[in-house]
N, C-alpha and C. Protein backbone atom coordinates (compact mmCIF):
# COMPACT_ATOMS: atom_id res chain seq x y z
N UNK A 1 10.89 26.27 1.67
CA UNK A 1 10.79 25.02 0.93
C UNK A 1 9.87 25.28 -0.28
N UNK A 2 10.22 25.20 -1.38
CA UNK A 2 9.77 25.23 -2.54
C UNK A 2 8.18 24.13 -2.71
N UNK A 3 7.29 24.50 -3.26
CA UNK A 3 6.43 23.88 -3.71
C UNK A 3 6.17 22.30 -4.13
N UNK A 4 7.48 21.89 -5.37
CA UNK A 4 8.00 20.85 -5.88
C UNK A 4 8.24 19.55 -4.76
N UNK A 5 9.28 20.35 -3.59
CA UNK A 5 9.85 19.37 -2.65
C UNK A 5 8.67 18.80 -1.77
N UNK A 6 7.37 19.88 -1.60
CA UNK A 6 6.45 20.06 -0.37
C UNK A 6 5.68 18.41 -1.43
N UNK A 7 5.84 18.89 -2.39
CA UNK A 7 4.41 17.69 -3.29
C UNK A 7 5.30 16.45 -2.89
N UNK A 8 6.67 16.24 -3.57
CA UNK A 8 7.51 15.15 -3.37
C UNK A 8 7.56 14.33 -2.15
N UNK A 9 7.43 15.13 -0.91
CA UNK A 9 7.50 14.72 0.51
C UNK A 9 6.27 14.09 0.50
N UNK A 10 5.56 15.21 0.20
CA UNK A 10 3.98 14.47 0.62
C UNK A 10 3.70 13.53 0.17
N UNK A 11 3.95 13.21 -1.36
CA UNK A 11 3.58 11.70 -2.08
C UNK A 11 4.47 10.81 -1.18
N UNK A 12 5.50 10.81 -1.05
CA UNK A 12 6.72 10.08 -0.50
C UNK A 12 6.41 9.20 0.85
N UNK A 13 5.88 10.15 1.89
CA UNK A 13 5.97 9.72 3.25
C UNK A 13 4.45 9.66 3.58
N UNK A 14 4.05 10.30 3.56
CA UNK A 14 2.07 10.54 3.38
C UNK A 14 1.03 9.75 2.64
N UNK A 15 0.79 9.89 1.21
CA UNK A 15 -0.18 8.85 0.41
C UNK A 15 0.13 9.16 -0.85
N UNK A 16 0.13 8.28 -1.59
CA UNK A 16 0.06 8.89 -3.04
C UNK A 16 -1.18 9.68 -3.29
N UNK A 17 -0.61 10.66 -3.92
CA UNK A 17 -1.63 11.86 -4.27
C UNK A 17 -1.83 13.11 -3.24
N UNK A 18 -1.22 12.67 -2.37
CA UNK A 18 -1.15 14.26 -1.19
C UNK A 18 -0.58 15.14 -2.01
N UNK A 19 0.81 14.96 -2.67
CA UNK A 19 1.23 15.89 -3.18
C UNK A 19 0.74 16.60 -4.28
N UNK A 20 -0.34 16.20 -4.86
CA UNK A 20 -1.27 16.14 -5.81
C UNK A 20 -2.24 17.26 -4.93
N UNK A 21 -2.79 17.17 -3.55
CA UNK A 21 -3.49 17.90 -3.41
C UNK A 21 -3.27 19.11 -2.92
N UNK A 22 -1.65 19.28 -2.47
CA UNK A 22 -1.52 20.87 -2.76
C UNK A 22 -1.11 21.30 -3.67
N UNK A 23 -0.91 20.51 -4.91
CA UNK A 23 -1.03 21.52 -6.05
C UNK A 23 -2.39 21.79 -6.66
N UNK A 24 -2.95 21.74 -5.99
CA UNK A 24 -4.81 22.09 -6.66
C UNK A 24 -5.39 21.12 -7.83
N UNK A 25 -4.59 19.76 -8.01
CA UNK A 25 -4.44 18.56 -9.03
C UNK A 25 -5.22 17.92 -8.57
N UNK A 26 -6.75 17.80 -8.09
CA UNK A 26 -7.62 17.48 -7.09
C UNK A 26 -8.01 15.96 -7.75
N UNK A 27 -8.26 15.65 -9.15
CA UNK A 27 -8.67 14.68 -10.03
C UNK A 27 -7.52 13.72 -9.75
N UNK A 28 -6.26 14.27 -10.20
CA UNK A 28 -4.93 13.21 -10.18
C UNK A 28 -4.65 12.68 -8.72
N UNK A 29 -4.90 13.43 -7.87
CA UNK A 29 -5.28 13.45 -6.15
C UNK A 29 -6.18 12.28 -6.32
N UNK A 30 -7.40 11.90 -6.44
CA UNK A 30 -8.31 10.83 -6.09
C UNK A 30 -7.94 9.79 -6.98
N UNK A 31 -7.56 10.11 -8.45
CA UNK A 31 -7.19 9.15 -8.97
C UNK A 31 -6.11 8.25 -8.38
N UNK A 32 -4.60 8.62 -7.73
CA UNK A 32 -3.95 8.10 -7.45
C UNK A 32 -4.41 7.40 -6.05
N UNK A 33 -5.14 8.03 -5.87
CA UNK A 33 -5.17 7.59 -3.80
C UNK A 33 -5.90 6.38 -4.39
N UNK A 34 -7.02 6.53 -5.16
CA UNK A 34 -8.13 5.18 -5.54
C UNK A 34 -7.62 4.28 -6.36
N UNK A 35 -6.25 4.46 -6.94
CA UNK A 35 -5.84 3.59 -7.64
C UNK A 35 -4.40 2.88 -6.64
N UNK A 36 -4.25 3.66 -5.16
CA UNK A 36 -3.13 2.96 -4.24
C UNK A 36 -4.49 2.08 -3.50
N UNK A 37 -5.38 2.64 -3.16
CA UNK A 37 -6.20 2.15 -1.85
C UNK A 37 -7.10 0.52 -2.14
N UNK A 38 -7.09 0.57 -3.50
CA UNK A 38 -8.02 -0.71 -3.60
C UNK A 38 -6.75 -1.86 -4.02
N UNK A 39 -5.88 -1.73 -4.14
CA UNK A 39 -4.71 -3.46 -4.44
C UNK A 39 -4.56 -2.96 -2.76
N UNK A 40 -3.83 -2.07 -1.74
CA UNK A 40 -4.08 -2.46 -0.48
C UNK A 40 -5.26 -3.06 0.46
N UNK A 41 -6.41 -2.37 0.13
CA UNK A 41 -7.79 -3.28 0.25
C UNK A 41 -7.97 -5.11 0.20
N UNK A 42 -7.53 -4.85 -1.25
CA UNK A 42 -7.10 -6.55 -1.17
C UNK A 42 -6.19 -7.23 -0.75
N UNK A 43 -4.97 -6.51 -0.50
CA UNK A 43 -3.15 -6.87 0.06
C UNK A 43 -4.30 -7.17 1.23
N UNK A 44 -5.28 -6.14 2.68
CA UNK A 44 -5.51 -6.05 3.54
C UNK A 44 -6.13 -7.86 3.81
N UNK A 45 -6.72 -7.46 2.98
CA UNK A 45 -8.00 -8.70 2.87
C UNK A 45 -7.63 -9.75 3.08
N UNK A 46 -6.46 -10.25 2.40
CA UNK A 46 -5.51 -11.72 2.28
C UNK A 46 -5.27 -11.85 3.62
N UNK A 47 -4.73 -10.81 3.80
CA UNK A 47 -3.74 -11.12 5.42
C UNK A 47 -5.23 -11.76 6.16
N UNK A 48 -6.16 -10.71 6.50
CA UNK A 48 -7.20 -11.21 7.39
C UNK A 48 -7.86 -12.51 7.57
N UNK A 49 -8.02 -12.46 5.85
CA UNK A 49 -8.66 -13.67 5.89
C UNK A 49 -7.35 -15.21 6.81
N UNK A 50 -6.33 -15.08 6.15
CA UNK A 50 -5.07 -15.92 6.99
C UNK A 50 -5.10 -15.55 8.63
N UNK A 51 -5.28 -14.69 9.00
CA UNK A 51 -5.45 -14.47 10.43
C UNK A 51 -6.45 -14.82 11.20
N UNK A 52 -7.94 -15.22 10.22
CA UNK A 52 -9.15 -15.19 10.95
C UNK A 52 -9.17 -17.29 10.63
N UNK A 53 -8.88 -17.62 9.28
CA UNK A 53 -8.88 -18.80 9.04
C UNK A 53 -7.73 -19.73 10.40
N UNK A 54 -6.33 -19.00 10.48
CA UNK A 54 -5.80 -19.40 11.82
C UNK A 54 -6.37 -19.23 13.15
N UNK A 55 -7.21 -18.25 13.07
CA UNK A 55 -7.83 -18.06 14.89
C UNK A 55 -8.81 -19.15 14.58
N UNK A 56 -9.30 -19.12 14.08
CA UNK A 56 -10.74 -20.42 13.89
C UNK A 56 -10.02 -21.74 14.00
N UNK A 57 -8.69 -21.80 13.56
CA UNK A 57 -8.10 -23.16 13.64
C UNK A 57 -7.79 -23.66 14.98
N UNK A 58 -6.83 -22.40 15.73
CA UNK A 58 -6.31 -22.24 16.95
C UNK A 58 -7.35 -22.37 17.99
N UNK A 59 -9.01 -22.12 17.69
CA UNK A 59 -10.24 -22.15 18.55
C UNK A 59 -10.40 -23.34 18.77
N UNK A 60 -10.24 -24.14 17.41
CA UNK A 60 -11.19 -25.53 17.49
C UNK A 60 -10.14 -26.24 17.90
N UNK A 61 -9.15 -25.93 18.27
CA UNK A 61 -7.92 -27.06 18.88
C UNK A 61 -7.10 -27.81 17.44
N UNK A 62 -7.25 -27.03 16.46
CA UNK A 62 -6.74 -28.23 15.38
C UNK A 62 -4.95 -27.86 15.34
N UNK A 63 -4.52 -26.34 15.85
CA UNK A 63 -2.96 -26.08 16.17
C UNK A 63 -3.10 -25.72 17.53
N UNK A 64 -2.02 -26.14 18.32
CA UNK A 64 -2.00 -26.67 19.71
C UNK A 64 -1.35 -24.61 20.02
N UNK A 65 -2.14 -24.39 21.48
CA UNK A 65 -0.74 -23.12 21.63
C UNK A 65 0.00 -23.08 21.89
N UNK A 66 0.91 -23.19 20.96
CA UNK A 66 2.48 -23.43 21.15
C UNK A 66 2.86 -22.07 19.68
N UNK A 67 3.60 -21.31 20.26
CA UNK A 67 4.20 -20.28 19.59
C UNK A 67 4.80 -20.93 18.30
N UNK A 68 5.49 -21.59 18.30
CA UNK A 68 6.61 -22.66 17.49
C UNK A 68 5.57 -23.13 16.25
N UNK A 69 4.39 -23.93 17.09
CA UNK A 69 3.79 -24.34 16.24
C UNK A 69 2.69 -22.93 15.04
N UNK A 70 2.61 -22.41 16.37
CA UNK A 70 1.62 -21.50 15.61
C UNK A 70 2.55 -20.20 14.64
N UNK A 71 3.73 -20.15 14.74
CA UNK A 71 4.45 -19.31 13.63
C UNK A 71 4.55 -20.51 12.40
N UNK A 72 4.85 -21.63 12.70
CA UNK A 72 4.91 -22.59 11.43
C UNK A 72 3.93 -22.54 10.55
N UNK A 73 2.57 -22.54 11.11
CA UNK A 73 1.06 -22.38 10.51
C UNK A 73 1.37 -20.94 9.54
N UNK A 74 1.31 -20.31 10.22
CA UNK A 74 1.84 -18.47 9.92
C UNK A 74 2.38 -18.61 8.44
N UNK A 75 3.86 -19.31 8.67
CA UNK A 75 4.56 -19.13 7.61
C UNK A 75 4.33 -20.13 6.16
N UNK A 76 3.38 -21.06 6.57
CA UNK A 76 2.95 -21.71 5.98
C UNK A 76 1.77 -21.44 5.00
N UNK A 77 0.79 -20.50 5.90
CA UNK A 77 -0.27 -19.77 4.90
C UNK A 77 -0.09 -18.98 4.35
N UNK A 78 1.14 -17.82 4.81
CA UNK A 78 1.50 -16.83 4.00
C UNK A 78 2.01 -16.95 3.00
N UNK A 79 2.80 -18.54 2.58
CA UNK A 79 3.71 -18.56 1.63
C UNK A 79 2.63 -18.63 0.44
N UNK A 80 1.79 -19.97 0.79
CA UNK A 80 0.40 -19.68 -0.10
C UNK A 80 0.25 -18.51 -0.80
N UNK A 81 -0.03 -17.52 0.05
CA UNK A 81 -0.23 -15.77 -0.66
C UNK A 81 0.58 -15.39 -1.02
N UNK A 82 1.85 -15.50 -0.95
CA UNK A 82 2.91 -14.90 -1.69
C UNK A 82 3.40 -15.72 -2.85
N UNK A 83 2.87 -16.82 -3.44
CA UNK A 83 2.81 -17.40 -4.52
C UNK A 83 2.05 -16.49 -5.63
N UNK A 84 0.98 -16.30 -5.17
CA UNK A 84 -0.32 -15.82 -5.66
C UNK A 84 -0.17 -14.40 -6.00
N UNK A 85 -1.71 -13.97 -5.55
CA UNK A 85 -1.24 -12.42 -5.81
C UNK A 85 -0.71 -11.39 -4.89
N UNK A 86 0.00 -11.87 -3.52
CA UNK A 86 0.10 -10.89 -2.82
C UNK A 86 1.55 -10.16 -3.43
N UNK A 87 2.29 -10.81 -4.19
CA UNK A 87 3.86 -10.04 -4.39
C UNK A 87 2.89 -9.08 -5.69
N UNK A 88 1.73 -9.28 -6.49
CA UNK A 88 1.83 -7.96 -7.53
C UNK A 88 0.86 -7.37 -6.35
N UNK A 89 -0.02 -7.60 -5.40
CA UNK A 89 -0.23 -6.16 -5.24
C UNK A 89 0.96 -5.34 -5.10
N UNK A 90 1.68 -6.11 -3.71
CA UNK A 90 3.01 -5.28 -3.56
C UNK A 90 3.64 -4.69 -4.88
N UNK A 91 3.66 -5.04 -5.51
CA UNK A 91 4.06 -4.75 -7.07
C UNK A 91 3.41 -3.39 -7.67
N UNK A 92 2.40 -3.64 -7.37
CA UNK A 92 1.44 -2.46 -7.95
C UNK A 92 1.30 -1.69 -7.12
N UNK A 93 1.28 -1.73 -5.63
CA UNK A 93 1.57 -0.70 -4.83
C UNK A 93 2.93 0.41 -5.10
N UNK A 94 3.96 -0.50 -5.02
CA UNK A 94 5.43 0.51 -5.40
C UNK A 94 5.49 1.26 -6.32
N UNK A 95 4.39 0.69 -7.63
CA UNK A 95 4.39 1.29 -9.12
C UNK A 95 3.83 2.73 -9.04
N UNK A 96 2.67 2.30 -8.52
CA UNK A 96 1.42 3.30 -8.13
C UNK A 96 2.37 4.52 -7.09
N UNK A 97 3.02 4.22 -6.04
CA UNK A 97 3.82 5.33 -5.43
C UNK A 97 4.69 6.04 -5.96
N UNK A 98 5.51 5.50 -6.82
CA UNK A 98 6.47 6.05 -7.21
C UNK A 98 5.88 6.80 -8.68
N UNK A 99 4.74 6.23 -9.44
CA UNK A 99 4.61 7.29 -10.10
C UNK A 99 3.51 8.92 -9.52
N UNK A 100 3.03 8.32 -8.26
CA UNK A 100 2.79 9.67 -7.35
C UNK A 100 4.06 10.55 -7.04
N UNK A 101 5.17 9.98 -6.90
CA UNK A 101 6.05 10.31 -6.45
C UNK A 101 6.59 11.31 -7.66
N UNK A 102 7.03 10.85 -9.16
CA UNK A 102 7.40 11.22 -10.44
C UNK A 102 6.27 12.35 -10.37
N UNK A 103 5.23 12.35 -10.75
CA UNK A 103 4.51 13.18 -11.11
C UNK A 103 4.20 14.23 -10.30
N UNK A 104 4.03 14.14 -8.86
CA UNK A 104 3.98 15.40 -8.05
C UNK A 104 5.09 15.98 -8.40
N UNK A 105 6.37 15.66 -8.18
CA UNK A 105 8.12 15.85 -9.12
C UNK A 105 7.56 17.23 -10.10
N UNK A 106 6.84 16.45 -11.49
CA UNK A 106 6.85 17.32 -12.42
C UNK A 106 6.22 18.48 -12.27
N UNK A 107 5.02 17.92 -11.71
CA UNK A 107 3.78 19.12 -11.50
C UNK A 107 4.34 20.59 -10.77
N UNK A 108 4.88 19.67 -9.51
CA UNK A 108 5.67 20.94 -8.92
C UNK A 108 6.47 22.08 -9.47
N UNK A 109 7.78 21.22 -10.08
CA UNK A 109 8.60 22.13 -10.84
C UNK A 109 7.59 22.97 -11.33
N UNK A 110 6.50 22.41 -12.63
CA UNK A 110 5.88 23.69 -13.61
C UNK A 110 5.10 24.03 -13.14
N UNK A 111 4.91 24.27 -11.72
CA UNK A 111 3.75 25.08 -10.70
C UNK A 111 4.75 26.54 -10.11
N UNK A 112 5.83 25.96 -10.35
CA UNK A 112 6.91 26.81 -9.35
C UNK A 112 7.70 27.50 -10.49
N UNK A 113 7.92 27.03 -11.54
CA UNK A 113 8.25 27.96 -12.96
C UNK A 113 6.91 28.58 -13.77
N UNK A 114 5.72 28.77 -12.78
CA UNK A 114 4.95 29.49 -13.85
C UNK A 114 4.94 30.53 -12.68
N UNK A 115 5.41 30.80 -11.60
CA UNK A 115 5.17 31.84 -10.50
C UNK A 115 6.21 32.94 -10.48
């Protein structure tokens, strides 16, 4: 397996910027990982905070336990966040991968045509 494909996989299925770090691209490596890891940080954050604001609800008796009811709540706070900013993190997540993805691509090839 060629060099090129090894970076491609790795960005692909692994993290953005793996493939970055076996080509010895160690800078473009942290850059990409720190520029995927903090819009997931916050993607993370949203959810929690909706999960911890529903358990606190579900504690104090204000949604009854009833599955039915408590997916309604669910779909109800999430839509909130998906108004907002949760579709650009997602947004900026895909961007951010796929140009890990492009660029390990290039790097590879001219890692593997200078050998």
């Amino acid at each position: 397996m060629n060099i090129a494909l090894k970076a491609v996989l790795l960005s692909a299925l692994v993290y953005p910027g793996a493939g970055h770090y076996i080509l010895n691209k160690r800078i473009a490596c942290a850059v990409l990982a720190c520029a995927f890891t903090l819009p997931l940080l916050f993607l993370f954050s949203d959810i929690f905070q909706v999960a911890h604001s529903l358990a606190d609800q579900i504690s104090a008796g204000q949604i009854p336990l009833d599955i039915i009811e408590i997916r309604h709540q669910i779909d109800t706070e999430l839509s909130s966040i998906t108004e907002g900013s949760f579709s650009y993190y997602l947004y900026g997540l895909g961007i951010i991968w796929l140009i890990g993805i492009i660029d390990s691509y290039r790097l590879g090839k001219a890692a593997s045509h200078l050998k």
